[in-house]
C-alpha atoms as a PDB file:
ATOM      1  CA  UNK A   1    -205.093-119.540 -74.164  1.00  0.00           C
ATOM      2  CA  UNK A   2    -205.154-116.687 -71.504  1.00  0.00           C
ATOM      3  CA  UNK A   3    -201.675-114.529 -70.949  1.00  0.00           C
ATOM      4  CA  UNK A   4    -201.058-112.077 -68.405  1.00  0.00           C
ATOM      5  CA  UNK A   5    -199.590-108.546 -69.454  1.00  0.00           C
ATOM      6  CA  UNK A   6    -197.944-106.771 -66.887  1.00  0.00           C
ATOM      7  CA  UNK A   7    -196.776-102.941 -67.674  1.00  0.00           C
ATOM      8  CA  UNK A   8    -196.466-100.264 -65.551  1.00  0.00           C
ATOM      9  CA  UNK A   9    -197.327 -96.333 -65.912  1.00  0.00           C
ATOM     10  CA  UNK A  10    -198.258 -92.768 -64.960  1.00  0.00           C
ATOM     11  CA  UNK A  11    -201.478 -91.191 -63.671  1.00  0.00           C
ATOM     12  CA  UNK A  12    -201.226 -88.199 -66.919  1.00  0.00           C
ATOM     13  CA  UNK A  13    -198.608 -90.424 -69.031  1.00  0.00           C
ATOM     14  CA  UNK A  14    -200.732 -94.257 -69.420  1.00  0.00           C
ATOM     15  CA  UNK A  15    -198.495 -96.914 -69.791  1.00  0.00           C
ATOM     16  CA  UNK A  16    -195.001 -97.430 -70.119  1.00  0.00           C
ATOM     17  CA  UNK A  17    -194.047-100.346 -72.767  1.00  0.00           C
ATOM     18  CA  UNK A  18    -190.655-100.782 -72.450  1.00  0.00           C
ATOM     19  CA  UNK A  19    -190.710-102.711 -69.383  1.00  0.00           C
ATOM     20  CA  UNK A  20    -193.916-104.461 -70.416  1.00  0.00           C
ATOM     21  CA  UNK A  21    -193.573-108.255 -70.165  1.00  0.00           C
ATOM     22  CA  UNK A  22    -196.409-111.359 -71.137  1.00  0.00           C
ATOM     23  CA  UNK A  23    -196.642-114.248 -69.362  1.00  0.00           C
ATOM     24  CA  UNK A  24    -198.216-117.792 -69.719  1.00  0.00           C
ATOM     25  CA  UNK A  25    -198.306-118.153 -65.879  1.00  0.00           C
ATOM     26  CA  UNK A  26    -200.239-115.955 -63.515  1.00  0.00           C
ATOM     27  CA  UNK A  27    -197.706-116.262 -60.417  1.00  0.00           C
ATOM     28  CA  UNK A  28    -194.712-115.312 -62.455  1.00  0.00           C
ATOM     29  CA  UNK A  29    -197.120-112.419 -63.783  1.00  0.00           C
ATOM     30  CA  UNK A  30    -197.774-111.393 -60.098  1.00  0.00           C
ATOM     31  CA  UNK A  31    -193.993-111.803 -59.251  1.00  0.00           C
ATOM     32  CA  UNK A  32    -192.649-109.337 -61.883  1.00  0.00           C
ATOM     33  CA  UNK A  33    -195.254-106.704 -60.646  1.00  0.00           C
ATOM     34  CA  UNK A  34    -193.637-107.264 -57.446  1.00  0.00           C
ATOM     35  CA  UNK A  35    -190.540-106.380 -59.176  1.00  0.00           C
ATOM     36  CA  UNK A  36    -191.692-103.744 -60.877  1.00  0.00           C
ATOM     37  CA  UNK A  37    -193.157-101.745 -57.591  1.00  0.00           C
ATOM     38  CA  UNK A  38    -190.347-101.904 -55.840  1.00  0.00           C
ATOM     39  CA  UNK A  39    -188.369-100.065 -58.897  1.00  0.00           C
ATOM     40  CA  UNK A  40    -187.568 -96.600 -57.301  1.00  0.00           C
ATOM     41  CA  UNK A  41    -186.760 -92.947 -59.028  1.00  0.00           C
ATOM     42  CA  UNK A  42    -185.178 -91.870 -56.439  1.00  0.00           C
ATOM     43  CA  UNK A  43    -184.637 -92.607 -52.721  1.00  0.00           C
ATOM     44  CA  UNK A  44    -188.593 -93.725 -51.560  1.00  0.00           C
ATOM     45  CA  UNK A  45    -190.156 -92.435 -55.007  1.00  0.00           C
ATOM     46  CA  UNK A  46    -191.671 -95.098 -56.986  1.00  0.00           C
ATOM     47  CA  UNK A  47    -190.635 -95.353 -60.814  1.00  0.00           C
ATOM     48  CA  UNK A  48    -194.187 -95.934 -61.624  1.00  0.00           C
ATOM     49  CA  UNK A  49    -197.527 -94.834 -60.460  1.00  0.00           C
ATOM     50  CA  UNK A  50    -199.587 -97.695 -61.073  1.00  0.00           C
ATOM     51  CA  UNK A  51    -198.403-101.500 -62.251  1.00  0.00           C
ATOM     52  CA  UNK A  52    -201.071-104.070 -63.762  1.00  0.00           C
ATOM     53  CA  UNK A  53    -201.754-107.311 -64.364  1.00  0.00           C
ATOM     54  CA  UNK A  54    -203.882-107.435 -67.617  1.00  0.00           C
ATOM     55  CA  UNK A  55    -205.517-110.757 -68.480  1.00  0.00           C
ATOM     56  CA  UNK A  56    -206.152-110.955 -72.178  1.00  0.00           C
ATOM     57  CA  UNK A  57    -206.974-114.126 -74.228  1.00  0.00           C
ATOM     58  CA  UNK A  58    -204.559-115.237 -76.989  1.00  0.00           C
ATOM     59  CA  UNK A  59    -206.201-116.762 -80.223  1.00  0.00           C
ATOM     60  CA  UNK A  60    -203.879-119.068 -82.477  1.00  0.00           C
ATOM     61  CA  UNK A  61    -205.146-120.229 -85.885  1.00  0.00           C
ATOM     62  CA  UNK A  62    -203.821-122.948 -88.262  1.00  0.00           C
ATOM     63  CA  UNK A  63    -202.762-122.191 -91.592  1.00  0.00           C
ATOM     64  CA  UNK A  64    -202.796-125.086 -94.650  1.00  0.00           C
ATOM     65  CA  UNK A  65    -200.936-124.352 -97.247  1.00  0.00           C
END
């Protein structure tokens, strides 16, 4: 099953987690990007200086007790 992590972060920092969301869907992925480049600092200073969308695949496994 593929998810879509979207995090944003800072050129000497890497990533910030704790806005970090997954997703099942890639529009509602894309949306919350959106979101988070349009977060601002200050007045015309973005919070972040990069957001992604990271693909990754999710692998489930079965357990029988």
């Amino acid at each position: 099953m593929k998810v879509y992590v979207v995090m944003g972060g800072w050129e000497y920092e890497g990533y910030h987690e704790d806005k970090m969301e997954i997703f099942t869907d890639k529009l509602d992925a894309e949306v919350y990007k959106l979101e988070l480049e349009k977060l601002q600092l200050v007045s015309s200073t973005p919070f972040y200086d990069y957001v992604d969308v990271l693909e990754k695949k999710l692998h489930t496994e079965k357990t029988i007790a």
